[in-house]
C-alpha atoms as a PDB file:
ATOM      1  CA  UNK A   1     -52.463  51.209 -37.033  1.00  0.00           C
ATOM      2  CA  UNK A   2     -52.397  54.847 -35.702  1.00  0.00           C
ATOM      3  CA  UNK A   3     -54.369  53.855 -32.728  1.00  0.00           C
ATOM      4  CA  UNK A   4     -51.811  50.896 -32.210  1.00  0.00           C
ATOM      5  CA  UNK A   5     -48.888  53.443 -32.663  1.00  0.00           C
ATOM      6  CA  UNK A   6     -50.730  55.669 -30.218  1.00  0.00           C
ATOM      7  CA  UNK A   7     -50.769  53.006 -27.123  1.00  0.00           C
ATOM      8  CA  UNK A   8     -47.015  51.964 -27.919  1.00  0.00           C
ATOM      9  CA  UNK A   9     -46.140  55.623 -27.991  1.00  0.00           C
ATOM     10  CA  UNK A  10     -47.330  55.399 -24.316  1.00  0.00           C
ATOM     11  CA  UNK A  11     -46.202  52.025 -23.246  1.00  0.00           C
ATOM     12  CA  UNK A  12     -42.800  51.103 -25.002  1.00  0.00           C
ATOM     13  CA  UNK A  13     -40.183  53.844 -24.091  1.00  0.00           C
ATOM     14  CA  UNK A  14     -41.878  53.282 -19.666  1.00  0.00           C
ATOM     15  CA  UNK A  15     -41.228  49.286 -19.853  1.00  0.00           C
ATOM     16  CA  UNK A  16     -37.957  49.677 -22.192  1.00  0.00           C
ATOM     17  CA  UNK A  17     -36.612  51.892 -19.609  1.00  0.00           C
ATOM     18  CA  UNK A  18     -37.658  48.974 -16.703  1.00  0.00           C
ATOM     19  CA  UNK A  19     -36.132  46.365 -18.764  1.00  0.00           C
ATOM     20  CA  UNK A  20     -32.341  48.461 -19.238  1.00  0.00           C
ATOM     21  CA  UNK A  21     -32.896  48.364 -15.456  1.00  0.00           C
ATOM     22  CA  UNK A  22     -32.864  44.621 -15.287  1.00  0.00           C
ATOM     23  CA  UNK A  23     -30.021  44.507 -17.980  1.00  0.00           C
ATOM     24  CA  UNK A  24     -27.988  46.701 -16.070  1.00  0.00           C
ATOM     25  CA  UNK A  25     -28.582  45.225 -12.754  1.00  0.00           C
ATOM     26  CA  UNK A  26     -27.682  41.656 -14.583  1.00  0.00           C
ATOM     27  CA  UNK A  27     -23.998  43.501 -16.102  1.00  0.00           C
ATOM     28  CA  UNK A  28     -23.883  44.091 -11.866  1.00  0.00           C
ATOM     29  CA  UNK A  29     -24.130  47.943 -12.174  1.00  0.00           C
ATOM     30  CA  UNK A  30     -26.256  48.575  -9.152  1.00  0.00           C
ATOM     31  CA  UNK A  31     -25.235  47.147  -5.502  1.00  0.00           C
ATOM     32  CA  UNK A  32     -28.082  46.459  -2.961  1.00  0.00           C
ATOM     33  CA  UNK A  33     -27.496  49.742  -1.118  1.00  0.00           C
ATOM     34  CA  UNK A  34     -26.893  52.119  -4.658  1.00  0.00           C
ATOM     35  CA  UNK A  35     -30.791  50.417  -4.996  1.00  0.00           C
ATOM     36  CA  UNK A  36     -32.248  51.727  -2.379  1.00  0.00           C
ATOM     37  CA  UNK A  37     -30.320  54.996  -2.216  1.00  0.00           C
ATOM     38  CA  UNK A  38     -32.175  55.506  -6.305  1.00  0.00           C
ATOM     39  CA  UNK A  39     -35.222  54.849  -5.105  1.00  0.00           C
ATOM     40  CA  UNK A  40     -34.959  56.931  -1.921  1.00  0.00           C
ATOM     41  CA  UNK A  41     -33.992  59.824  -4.554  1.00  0.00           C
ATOM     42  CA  UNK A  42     -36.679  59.030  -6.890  1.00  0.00           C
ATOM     43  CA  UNK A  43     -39.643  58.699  -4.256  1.00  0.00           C
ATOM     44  CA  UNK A  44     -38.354  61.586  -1.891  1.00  0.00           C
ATOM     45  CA  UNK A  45     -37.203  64.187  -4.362  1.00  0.00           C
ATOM     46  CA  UNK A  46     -37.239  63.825  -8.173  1.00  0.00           C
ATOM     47  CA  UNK A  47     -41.216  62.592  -8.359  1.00  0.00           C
ATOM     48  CA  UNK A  48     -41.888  64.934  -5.871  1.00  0.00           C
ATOM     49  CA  UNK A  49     -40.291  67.666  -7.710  1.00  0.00           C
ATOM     50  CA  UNK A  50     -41.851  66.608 -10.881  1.00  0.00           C
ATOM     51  CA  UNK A  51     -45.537  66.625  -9.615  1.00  0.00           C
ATOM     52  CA  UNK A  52     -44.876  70.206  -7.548  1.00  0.00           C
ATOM     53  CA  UNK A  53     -44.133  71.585 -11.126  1.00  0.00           C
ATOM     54  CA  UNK A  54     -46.760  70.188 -12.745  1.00  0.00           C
ATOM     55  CA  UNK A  55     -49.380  71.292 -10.428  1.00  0.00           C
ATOM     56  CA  UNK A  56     -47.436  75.032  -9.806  1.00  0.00           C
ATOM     57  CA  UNK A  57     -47.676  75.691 -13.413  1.00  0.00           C
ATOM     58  CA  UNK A  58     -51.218  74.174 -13.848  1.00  0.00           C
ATOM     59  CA  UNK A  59     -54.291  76.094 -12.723  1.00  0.00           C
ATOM     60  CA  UNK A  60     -55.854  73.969 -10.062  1.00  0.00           C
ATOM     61  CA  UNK A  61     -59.355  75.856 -10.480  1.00  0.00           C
ATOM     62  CA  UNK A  62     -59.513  75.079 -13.809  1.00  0.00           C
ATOM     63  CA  UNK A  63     -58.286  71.498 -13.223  1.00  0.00           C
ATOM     64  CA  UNK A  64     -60.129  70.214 -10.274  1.00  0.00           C
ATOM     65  CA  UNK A  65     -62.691  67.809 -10.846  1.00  0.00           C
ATOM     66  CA  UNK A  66     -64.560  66.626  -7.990  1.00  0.00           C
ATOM     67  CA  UNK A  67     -66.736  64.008  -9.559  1.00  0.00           C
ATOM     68  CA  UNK A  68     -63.588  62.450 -10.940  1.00  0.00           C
ATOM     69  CA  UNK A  69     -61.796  63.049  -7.121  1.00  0.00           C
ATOM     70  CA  UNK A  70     -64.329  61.319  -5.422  1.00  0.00           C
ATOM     71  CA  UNK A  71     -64.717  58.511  -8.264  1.00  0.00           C
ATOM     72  CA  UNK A  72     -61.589  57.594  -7.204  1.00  0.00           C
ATOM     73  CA  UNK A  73     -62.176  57.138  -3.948  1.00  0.00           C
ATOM     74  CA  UNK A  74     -65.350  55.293  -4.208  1.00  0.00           C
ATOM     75  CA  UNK A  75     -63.622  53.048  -6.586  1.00  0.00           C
ATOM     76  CA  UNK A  76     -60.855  52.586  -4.450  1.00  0.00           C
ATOM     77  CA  UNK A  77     -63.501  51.735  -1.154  1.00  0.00           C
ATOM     78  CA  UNK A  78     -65.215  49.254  -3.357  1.00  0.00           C
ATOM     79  CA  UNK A  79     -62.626  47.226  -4.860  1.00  0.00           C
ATOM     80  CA  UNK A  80     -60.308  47.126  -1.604  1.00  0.00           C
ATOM     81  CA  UNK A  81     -63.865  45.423   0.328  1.00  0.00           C
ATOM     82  CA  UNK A  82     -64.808  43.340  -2.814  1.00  0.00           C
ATOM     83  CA  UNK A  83     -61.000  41.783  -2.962  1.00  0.00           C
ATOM     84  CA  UNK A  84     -60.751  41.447   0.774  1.00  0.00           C
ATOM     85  CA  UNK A  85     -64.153  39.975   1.070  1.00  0.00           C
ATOM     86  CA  UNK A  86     -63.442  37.082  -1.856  1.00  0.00           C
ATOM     87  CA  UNK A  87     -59.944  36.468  -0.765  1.00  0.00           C
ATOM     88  CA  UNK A  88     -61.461  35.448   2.437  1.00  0.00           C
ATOM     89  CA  UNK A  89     -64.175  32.989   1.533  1.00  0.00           C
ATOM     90  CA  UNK A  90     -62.191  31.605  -1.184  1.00  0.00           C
ATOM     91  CA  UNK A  91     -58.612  30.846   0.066  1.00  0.00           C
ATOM     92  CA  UNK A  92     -57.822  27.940   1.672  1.00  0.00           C
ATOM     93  CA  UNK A  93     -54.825  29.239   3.917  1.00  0.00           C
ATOM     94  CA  UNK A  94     -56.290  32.579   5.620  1.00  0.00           C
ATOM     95  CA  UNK A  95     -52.792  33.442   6.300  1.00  0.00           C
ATOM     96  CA  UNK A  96     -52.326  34.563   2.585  1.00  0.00           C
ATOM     97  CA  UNK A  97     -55.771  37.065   3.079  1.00  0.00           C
ATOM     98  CA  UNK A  98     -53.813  40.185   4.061  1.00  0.00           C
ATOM     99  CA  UNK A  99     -51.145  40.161   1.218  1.00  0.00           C
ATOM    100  CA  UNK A 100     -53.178  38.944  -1.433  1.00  0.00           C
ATOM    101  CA  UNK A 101     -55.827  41.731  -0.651  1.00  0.00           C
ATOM    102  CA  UNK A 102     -53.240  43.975  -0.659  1.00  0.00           C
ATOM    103  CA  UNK A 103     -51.456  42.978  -3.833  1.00  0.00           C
ATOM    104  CA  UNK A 104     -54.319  43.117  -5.464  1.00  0.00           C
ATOM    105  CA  UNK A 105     -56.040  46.169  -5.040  1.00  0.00           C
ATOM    106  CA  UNK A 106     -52.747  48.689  -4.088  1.00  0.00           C
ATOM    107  CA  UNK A 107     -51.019  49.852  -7.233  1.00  0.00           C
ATOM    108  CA  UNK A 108     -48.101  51.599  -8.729  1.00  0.00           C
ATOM    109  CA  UNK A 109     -49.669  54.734  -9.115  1.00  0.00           C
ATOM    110  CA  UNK A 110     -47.018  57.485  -8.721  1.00  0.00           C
ATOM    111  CA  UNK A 111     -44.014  56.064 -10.938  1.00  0.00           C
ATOM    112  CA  UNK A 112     -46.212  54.714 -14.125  1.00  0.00           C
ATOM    113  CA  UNK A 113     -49.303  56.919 -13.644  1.00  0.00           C
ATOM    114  CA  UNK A 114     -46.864  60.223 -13.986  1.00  0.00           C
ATOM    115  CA  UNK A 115     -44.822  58.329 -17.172  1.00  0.00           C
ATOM    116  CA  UNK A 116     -47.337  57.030 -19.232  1.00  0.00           C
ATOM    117  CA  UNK A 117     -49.894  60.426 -18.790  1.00  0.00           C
ATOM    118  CA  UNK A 118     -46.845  62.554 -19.445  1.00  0.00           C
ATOM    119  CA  UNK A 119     -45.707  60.228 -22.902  1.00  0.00           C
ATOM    120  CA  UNK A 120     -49.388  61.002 -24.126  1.00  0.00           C
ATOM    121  CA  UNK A 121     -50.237  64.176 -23.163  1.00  0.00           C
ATOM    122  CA  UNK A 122     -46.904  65.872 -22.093  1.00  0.00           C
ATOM    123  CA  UNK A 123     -47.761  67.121 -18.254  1.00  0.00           C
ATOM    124  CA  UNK A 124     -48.844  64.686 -15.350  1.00  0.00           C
ATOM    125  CA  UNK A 125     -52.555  65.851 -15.750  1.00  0.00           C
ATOM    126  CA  UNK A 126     -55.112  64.286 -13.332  1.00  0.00           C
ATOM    127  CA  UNK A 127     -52.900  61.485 -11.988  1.00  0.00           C
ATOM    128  CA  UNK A 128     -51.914  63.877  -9.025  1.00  0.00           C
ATOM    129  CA  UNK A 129     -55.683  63.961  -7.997  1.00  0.00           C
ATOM    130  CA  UNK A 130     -55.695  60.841  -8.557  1.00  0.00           C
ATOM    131  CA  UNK A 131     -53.189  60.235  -6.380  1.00  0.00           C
ATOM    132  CA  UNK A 132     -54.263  62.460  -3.776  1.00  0.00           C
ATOM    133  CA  UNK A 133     -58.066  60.794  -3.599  1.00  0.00           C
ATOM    134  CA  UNK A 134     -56.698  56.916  -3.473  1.00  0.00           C
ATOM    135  CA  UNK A 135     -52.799  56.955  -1.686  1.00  0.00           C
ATOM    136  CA  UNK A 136     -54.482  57.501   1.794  1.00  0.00           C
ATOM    137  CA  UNK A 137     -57.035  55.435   1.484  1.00  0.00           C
ATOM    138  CA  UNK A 138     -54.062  52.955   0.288  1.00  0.00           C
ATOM    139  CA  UNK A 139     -52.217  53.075   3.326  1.00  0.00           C
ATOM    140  CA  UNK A 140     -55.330  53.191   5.405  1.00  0.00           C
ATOM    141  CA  UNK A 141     -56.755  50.068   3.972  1.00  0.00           C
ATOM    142  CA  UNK A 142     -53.595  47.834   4.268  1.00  0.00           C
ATOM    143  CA  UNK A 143     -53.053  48.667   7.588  1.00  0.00           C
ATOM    144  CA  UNK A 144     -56.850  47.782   8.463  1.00  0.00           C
ATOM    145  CA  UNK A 145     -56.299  43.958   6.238  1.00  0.00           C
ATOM    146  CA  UNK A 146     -53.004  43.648   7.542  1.00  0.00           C
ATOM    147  CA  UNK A 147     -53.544  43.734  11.511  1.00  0.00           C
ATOM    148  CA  UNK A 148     -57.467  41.907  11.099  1.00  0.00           C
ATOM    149  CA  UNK A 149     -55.716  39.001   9.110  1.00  0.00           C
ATOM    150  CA  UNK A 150     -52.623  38.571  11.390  1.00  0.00           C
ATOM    151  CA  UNK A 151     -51.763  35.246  12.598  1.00  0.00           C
ATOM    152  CA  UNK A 152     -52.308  33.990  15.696  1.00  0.00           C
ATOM    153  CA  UNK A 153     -49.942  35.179  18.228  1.00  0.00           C
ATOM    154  CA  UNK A 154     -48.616  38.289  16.060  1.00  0.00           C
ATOM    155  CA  UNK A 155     -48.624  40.709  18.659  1.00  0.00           C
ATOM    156  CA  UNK A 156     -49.474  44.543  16.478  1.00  0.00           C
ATOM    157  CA  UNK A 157     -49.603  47.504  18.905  1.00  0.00           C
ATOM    158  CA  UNK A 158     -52.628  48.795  17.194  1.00  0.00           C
ATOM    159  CA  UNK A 159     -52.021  52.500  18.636  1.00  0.00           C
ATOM    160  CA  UNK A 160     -48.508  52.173  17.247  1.00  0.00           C
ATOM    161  CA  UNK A 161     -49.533  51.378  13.831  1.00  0.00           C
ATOM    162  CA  UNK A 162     -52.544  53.904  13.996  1.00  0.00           C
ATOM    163  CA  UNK A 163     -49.864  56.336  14.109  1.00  0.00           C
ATOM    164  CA  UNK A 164     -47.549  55.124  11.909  1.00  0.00           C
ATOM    165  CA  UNK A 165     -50.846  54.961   9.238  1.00  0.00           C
ATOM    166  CA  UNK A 166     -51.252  58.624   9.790  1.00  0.00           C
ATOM    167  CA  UNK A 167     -47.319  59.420   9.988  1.00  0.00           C
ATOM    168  CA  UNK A 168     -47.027  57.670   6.348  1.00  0.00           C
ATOM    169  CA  UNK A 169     -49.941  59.557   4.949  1.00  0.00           C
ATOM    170  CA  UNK A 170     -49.053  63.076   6.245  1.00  0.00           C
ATOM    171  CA  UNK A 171     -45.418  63.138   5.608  1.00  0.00           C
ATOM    172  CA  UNK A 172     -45.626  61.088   2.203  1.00  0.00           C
ATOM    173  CA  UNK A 173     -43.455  62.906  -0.095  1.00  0.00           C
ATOM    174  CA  UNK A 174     -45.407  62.166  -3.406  1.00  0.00           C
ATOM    175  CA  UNK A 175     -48.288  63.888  -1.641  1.00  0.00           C
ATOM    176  CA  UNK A 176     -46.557  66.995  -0.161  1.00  0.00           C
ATOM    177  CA  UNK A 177     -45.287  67.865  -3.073  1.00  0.00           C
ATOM    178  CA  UNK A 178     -48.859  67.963  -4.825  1.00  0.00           C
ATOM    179  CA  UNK A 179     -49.960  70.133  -1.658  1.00  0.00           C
ATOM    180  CA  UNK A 180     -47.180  72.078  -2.070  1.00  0.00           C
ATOM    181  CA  UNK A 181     -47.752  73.640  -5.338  1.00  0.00           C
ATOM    182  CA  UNK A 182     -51.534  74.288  -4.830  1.00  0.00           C
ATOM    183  CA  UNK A 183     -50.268  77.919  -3.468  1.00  0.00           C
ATOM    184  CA  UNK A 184     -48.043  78.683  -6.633  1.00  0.00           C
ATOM    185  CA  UNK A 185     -51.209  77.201  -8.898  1.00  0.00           C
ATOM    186  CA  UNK A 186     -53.700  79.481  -7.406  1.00  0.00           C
ATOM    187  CA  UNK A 187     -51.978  82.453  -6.889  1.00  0.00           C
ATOM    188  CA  UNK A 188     -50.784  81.648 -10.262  1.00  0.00           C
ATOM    189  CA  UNK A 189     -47.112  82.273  -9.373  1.00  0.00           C
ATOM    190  CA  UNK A 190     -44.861  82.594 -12.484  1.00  0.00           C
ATOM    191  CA  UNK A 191     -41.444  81.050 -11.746  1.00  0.00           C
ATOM    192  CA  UNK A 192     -38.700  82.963 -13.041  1.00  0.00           C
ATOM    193  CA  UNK A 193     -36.505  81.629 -15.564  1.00  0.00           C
ATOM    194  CA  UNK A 194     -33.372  80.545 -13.150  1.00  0.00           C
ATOM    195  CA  UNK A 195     -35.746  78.287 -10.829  1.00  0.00           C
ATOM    196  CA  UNK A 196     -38.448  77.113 -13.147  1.00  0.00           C
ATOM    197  CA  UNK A 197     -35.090  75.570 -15.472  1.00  0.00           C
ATOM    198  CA  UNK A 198     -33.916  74.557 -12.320  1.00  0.00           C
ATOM    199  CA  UNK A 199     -36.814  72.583 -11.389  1.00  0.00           C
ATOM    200  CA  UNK A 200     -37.099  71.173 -15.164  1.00  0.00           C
ATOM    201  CA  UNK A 201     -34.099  69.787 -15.137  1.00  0.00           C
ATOM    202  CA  UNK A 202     -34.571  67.906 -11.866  1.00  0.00           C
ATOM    203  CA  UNK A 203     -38.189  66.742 -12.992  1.00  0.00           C
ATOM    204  CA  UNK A 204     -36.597  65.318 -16.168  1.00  0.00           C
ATOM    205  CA  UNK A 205     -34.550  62.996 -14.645  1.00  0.00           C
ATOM    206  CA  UNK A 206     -37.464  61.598 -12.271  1.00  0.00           C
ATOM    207  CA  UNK A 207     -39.170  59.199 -14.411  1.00  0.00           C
ATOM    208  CA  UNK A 208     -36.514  57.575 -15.863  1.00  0.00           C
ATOM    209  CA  UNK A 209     -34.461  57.035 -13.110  1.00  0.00           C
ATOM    210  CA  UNK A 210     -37.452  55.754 -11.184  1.00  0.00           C
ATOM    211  CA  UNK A 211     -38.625  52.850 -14.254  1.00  0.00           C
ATOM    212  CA  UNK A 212     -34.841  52.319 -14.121  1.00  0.00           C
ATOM    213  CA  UNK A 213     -34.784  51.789  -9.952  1.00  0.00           C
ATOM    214  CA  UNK A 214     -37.827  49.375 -10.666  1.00  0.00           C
ATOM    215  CA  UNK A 215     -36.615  47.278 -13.461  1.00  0.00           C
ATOM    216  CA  UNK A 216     -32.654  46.886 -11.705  1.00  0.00           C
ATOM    217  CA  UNK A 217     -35.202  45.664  -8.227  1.00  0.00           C
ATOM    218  CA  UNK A 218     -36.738  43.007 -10.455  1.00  0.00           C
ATOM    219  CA  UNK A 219     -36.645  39.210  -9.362  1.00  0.00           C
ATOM    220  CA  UNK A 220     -38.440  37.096 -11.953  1.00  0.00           C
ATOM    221  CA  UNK A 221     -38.094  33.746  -9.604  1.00  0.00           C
ATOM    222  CA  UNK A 222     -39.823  35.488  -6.830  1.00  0.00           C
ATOM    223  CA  UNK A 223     -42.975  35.338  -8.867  1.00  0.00           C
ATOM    224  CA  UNK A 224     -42.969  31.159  -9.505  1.00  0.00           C
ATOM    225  CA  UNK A 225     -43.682  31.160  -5.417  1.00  0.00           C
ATOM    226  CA  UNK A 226     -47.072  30.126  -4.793  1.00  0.00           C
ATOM    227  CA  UNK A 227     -47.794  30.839  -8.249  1.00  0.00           C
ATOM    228  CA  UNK A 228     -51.866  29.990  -7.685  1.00  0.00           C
ATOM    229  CA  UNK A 229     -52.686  32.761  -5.547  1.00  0.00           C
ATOM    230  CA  UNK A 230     -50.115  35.091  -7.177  1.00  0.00           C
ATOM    231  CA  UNK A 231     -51.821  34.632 -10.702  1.00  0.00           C
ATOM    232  CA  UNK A 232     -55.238  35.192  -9.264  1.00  0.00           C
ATOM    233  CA  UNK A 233     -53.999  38.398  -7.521  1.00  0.00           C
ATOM    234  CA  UNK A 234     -52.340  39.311 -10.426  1.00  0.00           C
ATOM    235  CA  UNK A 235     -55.670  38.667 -13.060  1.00  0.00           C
ATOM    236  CA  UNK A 236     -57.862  40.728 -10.240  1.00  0.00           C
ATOM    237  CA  UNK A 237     -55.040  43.654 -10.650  1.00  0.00           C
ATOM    238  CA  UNK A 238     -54.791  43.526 -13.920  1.00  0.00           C
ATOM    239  CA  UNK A 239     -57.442  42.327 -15.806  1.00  0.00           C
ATOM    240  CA  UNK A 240     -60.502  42.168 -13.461  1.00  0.00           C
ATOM    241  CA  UNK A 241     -60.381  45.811 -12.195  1.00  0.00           C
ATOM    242  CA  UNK A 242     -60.037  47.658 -15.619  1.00  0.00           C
ATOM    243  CA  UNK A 243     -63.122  45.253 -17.196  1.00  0.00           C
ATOM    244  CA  UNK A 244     -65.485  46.041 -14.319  1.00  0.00           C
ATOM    245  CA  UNK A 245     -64.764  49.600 -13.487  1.00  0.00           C
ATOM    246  CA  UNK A 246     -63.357  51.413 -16.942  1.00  0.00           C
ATOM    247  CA  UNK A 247     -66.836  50.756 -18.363  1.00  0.00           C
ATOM    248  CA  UNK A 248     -68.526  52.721 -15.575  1.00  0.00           C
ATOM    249  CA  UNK A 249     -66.181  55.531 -15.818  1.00  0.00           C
ATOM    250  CA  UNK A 250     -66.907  55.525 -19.430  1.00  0.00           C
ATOM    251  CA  UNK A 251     -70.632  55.916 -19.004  1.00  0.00           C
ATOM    252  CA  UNK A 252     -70.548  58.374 -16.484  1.00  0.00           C
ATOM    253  CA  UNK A 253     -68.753  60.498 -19.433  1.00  0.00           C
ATOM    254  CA  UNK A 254     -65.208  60.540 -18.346  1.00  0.00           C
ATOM    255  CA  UNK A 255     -62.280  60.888 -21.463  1.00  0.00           C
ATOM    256  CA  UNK A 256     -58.856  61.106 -22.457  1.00  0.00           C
ATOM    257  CA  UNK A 257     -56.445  62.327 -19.273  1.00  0.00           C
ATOM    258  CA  UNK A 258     -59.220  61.238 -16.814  1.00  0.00           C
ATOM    259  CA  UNK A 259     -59.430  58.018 -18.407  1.00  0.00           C
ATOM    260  CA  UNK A 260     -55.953  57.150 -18.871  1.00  0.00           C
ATOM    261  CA  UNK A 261     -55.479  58.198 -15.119  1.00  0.00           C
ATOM    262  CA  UNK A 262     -58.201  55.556 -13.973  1.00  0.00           C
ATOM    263  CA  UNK A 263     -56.325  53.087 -16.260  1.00  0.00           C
ATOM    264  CA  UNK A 264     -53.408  53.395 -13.626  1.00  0.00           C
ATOM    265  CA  UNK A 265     -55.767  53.905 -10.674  1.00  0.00           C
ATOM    266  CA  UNK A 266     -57.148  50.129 -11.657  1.00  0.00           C
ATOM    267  CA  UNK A 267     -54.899  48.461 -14.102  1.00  0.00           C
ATOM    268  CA  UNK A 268     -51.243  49.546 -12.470  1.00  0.00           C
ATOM    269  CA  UNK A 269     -49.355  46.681 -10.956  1.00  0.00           C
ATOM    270  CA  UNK A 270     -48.946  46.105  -7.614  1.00  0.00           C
ATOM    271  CA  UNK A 271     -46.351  47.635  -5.896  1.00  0.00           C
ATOM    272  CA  UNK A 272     -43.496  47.360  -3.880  1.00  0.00           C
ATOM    273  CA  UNK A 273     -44.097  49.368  -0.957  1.00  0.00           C
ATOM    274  CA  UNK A 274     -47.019  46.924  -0.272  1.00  0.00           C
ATOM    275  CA  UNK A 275     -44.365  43.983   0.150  1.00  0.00           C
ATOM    276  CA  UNK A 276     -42.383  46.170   2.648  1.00  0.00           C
ATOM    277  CA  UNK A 277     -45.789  46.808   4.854  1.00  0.00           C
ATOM    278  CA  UNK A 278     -46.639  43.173   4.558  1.00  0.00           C
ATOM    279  CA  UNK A 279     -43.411  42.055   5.760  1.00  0.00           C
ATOM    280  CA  UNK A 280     -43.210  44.515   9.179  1.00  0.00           C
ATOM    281  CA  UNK A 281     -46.901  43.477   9.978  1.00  0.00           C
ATOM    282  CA  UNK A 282     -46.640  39.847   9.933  1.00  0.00           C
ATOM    283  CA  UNK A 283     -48.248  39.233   5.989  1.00  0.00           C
ATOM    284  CA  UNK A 284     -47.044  36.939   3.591  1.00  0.00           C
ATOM    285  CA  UNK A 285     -43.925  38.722   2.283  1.00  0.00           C
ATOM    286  CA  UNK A 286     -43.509  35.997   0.118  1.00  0.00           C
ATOM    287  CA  UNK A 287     -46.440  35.935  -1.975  1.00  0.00           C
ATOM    288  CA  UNK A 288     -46.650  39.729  -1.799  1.00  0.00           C
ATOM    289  CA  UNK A 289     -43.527  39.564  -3.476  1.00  0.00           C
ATOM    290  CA  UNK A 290     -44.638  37.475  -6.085  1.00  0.00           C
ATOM    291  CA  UNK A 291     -47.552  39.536  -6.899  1.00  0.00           C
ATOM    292  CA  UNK A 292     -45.398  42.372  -7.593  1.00  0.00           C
ATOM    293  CA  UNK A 293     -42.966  40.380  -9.986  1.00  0.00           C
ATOM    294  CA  UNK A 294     -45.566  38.756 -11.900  1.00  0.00           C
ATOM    295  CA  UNK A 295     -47.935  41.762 -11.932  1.00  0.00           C
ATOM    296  CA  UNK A 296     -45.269  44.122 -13.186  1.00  0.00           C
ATOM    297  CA  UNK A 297     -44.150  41.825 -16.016  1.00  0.00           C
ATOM    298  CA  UNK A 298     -47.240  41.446 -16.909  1.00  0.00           C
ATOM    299  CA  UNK A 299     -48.537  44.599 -17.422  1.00  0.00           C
ATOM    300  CA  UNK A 300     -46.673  45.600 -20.198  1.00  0.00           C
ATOM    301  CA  UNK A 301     -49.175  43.664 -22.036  1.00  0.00           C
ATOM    302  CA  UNK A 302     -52.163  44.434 -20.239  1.00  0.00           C
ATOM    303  CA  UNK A 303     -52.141  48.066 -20.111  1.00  0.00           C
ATOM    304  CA  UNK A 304     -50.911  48.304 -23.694  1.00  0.00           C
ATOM    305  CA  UNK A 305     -54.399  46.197 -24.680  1.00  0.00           C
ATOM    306  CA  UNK A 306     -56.561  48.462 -22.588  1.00  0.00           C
ATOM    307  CA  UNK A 307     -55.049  51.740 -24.005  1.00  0.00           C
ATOM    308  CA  UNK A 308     -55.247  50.210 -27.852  1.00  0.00           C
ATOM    309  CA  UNK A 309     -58.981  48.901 -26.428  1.00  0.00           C
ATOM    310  CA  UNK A 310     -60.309  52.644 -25.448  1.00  0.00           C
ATOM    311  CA  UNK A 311     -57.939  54.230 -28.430  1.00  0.00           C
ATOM    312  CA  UNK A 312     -60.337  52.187 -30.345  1.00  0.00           C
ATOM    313  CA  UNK A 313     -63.867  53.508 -28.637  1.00  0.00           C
ATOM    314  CA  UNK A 314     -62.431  56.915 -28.890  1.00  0.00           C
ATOM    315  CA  UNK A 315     -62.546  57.125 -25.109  1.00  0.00           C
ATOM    316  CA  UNK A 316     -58.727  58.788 -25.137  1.00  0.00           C
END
């Protein structure tokens, strides 16, 4: 029962929060355009905020892990080659390759990696290395599926999107500010009292306004659209991920934060900025938007199971 307790601890108050979203959006308290403005706040300053804090008042020499860092990556590689090389034997309509490659091997990383590490443990831990080792590679990777699998006659200025790739990455905001407090962590830069409240006060309202922005942006019917490819998407995100890779991070001895961080890194669902990409570079907006619907309702149960599951083992 306390291990039980221990997962819901973790999982309840991040999808209650999504679900008030959807309530409130169904009592009409958010307009398209207040939407986007709260996630515009959330993604460019609050998270940001939050993760600079985190990683100022950490001590990055003492946190770093580079077999963990480049686990990631690897991971990330072989997953994103794996799903892409499947999707393309198996589905019958090669225009669904790109999105459905996409949908299922990008996740929500920033939004429920920061809330569920910080309900356990209280900080954001490893999820900003995390972060840092597979974003990139993220945006790299679903530019490379999206412009190979483009239909016939989609015109892509590669050059254009080349730059845009390395735009994205350079000037994402999630990822500054992790760079940005790498300075204030190693020169181990005490904050005083005025700014460090300051900044606590705008990190607290980051994650909830940000599972809030997600669950208002919900659109259940979305996800009955080609519901065959979106629940195979979804099971590879979900299910398929966590059961072949959490076992290999287990034997190569990594625990608790690390652990729960690579639960997000495979097990998150897919996210929404992957339906935006899809739908400027000629993808299947449509089922990329159903594999973020059904993947995010979804997950509530999934990640609550593998959290109980490595509870259990002792793993976290």
């Amino acid at each position: 029962m306390d291990d039980l307790l221990f997962c819901l601890n973790a999982t309840v108050p991040v999808f209650a929060l999504i679900l008030l979203g959807r309530l409130l959006r169904g009592r009409h308290f958010f307009a398209p355009s207040t939407l986007a403005d709260l996630d515009k706040l959330a993604f460019r300053v609050l998270l940001p905020v939050l993760l600079f804090r985190d990683i100022a008042a950490g001590r990055i020499t003492e946190q770093f892990d580079a077999g963990f860092f480049f686990f990631c990556a690897g991971i990330t590689t072989v997953y994103f080659f794996a799903i892409w090389f499947g999707a393309a034997r198996l589905l019958p309509d090669q225009s669904m390759v790109g999105a459905f490659t996409q949908g299922a091997f990008r996740g929500s990383q920033a939004i429920l990696g920061v809330a569920f590490v910080r309900n356990l443990y209280g900080n954001a831990g490893l999820v900003p290395l995390m972060i840092v080792a597979s974003v990139p590679l993220y945006n790299i990777f679903s530019v490379l599926v999206l412009t190979v699998t483009a239909p016939a006659g989609q015109t892509l200025d590669h050059g254009a999107m080349l730059r845009r790739t390395v735009k994205g990455i350079v000037t994402n905001p999630i990822i500054l500010g992790i760079l940005a407090g790498l300075p204030f962590s190693l020169l181990q830069v005490t904050f005083p009292p005025m700014l460090s409240k300051g900044l606590d006060l705008l990190a607290g309202c980051a994650t909830p306004l940000a599972l809030i922005s997600i669950g208002a942006g919900f659109e259940g019917a979305k996800a009955l659209k080609k519901i065959g490819p979106t629940c195979a998407a979804t099971f590879i995100k979900l299910i398929l991920l966590p059961a072949v890779f959490l076992p290999v991070a287990a034997w190569l001895g990594f625990r608790d934060q690390a652990m729960v961080a690579l639960v997000i890194l495979c097990g998150a669902p897919s996210t929404v900025s992957g339906y935006v990409m899809a739908k400027n570079m000629g993808g299947d907006h449509v089922l990329a938007a159903s594999i973020v619907m059904l993947s995010t309702a979804l997950s509530a149960v999934t990640l609550t199971v593998i959290l109980f599951i490595l509870r259990t083992a002792g793993l976290i």
